[in-house]
C-alpha atoms as a PDB file:
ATOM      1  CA  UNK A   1      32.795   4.897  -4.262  1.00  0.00           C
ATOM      2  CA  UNK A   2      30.998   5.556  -1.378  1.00  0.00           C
ATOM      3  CA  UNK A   3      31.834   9.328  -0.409  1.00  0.00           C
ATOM      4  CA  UNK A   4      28.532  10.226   0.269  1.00  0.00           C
ATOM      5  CA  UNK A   5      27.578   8.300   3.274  1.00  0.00           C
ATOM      6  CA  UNK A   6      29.557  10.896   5.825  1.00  0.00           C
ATOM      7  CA  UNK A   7      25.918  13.336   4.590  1.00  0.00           C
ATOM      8  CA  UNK A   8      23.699  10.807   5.332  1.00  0.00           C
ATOM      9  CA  UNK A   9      21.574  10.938   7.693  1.00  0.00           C
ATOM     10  CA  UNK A  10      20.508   7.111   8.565  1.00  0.00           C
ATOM     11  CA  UNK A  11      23.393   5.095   7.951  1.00  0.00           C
ATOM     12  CA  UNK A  12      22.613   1.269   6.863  1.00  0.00           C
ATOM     13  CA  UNK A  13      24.865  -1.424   8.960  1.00  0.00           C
ATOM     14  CA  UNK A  14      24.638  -4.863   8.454  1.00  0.00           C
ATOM     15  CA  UNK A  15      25.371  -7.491  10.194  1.00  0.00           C
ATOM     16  CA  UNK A  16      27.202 -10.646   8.564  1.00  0.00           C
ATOM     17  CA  UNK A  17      23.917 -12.672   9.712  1.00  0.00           C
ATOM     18  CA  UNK A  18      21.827  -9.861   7.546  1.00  0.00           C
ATOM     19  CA  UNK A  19      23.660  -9.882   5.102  1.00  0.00           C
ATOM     20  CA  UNK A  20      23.936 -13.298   4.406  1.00  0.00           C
ATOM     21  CA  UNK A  21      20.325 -13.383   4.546  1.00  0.00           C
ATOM     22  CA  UNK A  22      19.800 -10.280   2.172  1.00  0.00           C
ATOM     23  CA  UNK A  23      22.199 -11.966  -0.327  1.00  0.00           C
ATOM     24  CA  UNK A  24      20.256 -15.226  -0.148  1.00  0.00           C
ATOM     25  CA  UNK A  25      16.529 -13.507  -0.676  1.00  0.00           C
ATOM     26  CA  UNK A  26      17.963 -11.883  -3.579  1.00  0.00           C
ATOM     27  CA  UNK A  27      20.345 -14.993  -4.826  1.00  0.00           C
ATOM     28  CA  UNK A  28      17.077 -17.047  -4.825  1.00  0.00           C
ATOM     29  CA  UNK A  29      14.521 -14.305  -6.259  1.00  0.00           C
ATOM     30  CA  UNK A  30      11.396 -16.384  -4.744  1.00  0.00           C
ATOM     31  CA  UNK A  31       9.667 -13.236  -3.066  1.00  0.00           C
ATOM     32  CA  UNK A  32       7.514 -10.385  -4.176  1.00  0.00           C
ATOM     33  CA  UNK A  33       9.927  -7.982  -6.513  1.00  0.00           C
ATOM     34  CA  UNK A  34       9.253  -5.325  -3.989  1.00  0.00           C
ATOM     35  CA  UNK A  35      11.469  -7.334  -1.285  1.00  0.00           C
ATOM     36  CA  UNK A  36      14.362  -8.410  -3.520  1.00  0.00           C
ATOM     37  CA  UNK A  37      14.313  -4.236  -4.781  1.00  0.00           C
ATOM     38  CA  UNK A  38      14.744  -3.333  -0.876  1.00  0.00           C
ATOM     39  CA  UNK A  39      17.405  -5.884  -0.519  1.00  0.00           C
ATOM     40  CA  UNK A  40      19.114  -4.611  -3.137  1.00  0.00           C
ATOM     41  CA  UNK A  41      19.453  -1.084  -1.853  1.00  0.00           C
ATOM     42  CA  UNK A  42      20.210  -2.055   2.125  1.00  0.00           C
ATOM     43  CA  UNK A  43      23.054  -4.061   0.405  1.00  0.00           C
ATOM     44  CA  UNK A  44      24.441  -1.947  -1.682  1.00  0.00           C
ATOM     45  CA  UNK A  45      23.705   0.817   0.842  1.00  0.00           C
ATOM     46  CA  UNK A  46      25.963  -0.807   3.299  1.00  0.00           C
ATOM     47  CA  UNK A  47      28.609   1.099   4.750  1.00  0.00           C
ATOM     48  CA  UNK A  48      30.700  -2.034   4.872  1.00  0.00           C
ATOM     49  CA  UNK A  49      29.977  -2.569   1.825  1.00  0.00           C
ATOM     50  CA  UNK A  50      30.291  -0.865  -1.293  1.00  0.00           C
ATOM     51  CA  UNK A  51      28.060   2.082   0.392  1.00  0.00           C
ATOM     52  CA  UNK A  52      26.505   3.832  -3.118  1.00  0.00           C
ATOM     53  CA  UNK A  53      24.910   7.023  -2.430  1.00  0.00           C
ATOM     54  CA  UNK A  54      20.880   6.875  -2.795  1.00  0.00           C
ATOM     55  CA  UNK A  55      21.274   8.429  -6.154  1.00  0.00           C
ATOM     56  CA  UNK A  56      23.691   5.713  -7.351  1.00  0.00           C
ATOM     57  CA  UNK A  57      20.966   3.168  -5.900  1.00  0.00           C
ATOM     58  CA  UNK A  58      18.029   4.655  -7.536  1.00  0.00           C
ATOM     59  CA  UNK A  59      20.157   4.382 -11.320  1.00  0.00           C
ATOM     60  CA  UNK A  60      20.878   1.064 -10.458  1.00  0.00           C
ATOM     61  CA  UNK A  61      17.357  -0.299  -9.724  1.00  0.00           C
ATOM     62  CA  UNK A  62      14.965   1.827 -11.470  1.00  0.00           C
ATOM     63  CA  UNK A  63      13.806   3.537  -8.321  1.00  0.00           C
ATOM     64  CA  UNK A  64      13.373   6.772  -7.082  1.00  0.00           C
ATOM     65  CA  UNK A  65      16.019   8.343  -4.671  1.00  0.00           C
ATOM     66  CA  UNK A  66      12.788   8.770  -2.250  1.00  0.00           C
ATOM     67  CA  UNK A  67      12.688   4.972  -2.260  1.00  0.00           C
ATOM     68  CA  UNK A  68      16.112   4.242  -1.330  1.00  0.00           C
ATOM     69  CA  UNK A  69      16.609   7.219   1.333  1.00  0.00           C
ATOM     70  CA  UNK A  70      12.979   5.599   3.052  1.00  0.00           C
ATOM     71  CA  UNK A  71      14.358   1.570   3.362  1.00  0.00           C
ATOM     72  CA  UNK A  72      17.361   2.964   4.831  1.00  0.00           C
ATOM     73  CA  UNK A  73      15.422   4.988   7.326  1.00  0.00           C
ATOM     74  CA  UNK A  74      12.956   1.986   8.070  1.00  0.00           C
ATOM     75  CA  UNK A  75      15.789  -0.048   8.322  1.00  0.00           C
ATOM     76  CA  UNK A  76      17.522   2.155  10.902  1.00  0.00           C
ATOM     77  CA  UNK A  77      14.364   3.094  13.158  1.00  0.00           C
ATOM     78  CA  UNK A  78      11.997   0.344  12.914  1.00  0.00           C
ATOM     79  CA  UNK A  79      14.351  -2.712  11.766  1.00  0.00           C
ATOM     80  CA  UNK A  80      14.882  -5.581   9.111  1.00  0.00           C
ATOM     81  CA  UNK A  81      11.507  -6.677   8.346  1.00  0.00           C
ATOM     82  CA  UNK A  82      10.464  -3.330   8.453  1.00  0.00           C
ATOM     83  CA  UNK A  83      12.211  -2.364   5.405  1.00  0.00           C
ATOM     84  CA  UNK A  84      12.062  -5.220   3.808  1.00  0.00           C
ATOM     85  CA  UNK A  85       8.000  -4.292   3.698  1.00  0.00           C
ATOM     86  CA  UNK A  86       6.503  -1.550   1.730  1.00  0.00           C
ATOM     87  CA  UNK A  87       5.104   1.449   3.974  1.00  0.00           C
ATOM     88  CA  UNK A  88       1.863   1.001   4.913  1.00  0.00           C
ATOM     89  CA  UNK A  89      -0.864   3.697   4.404  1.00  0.00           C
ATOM     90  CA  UNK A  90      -1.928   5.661   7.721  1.00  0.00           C
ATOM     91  CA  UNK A  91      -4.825   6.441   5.644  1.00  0.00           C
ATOM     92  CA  UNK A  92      -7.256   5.259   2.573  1.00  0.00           C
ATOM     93  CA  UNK A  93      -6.849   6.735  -0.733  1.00  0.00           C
ATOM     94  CA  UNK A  94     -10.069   7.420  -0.557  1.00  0.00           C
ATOM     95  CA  UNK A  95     -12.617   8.431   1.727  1.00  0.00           C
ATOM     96  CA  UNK A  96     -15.022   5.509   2.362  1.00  0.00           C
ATOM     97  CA  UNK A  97     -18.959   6.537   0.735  1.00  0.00           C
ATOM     98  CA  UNK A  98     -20.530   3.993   2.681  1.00  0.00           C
ATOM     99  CA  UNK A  99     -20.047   4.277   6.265  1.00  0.00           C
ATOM    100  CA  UNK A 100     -21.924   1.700   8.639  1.00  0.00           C
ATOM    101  CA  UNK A 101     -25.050   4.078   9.222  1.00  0.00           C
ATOM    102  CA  UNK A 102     -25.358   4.583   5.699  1.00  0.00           C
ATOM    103  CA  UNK A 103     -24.868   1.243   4.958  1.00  0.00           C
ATOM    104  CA  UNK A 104     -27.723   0.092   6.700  1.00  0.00           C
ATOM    105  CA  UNK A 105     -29.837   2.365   5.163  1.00  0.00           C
ATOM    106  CA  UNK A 106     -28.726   0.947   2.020  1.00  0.00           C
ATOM    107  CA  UNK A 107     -29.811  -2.555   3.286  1.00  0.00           C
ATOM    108  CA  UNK A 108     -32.855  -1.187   4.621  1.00  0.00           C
ATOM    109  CA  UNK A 109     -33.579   0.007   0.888  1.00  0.00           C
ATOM    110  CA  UNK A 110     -32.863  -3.115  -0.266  1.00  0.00           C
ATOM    111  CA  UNK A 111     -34.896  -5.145   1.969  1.00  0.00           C
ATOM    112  CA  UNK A 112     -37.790  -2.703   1.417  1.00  0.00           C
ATOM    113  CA  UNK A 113     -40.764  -3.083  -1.823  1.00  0.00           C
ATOM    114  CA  UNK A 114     -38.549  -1.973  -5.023  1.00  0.00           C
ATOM    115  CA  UNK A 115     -40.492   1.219  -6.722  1.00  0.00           C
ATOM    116  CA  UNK A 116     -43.867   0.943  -8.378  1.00  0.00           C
ATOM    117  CA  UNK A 117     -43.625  -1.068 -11.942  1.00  0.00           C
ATOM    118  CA  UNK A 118     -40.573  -2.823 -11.112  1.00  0.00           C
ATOM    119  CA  UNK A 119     -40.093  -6.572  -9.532  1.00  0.00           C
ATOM    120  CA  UNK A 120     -36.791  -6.277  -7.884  1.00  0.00           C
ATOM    121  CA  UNK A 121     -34.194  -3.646  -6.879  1.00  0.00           C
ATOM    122  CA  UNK A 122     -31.405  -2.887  -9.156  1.00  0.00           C
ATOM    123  CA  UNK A 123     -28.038  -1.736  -8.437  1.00  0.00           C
ATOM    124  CA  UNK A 124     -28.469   1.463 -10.158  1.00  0.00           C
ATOM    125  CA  UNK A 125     -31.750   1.617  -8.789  1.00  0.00           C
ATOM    126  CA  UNK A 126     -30.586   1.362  -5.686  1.00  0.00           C
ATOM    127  CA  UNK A 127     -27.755   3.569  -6.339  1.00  0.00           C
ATOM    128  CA  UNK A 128     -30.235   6.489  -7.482  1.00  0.00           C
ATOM    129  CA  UNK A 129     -32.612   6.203  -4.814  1.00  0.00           C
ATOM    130  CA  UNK A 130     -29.268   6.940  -2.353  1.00  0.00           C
ATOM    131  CA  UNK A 131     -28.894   9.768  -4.127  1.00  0.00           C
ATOM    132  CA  UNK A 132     -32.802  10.963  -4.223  1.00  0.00           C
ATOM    133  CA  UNK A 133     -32.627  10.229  -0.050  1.00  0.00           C
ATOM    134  CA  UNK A 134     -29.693  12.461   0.270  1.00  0.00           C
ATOM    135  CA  UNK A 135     -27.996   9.574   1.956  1.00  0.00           C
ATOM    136  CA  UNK A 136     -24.948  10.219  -0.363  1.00  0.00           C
ATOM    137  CA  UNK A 137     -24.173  13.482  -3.084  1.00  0.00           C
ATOM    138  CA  UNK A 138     -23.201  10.764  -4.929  1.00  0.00           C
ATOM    139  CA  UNK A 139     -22.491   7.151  -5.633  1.00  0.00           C
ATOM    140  CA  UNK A 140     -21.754   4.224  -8.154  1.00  0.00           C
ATOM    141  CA  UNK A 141     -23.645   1.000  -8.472  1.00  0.00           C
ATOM    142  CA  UNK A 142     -20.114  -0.595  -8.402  1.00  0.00           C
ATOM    143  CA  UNK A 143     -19.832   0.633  -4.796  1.00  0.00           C
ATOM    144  CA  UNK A 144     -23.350  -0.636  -4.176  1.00  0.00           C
ATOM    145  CA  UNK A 145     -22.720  -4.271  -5.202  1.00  0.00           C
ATOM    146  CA  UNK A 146     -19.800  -3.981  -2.905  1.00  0.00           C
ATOM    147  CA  UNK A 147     -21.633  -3.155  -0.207  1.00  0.00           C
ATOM    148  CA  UNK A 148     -23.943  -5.276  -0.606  1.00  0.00           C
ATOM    149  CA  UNK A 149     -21.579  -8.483  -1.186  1.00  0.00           C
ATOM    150  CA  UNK A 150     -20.630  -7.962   2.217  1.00  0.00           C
ATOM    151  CA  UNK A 151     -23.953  -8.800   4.277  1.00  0.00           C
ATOM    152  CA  UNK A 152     -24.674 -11.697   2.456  1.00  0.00           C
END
């Protein structure tokens, strides 16, 4: 069945203690679906065990190839817990629009008399005048609100 794992590069072995633990988390099913997935592959990735290739693992669990070929790496470089978690981000999806100097001028605005013929500062308000400073190109009022939930 197995034939495959001779190309691989990272090559999963588990212990009987791992395994037994692997089989439990999964057995039990009371942890994020992410976990049981990655328990899944390392066991069936095993090359004591039935040792499926990442392609066979992927068909079997709905994930990509990528997916399978990564816990196996994690598991062989960095450990059990390690794959058992999803990869964290070395960076943001997104740059952040708000960073702490233009935050306080956004505070600043806010603390400061709201524009002639209005009583109080609105989000969009606030948003535009941003904008109109050149303290941002751009910006929502969602991400204002945000900002501003934080300093209270």
């Amino acid at each position: 069945m197995g034939g495959a794992i001779v190309n691989k590069k990272y090559i999963v072995r588990l212990s009987k203690r791992e395994r037994a633990r692997l089989e439990d988390m999964v057995a039990r099913g009371r942890t994020a679906a992410y976990r049981i997935r990655h328990a899944n592959i390392l066991l069936k990735a095993d090359a004591a065990g039935p040792g499926w290739t990442d392609e066979r693992i992927a068909d079997a669990f709905g994930c990509h190839v990528n997916t399978a070929r990564n816990v196996r790496q994690r598991l062989v470089e960095q450990g059990l817990e390690a794959a058992l978690e999803q990869k964290k981000r070395e960076t943001p999806p997104r740059e952040r629009v708000l960073d702490g100097r233009k935050e306080a001028r956004l505070i600043a605005l806010r603390c400061s008399e709201p524009p002639e013929g209005r009583g109080r500062w609105t989000l969009r308000l606030l948003a535009d005048q941003l904008v109109e400073l050149e303290v941002v190109e751009a910006i929502s009022h969602e991400t204002v609100r945000q900002a501003l939930k934080k300093t209270r």
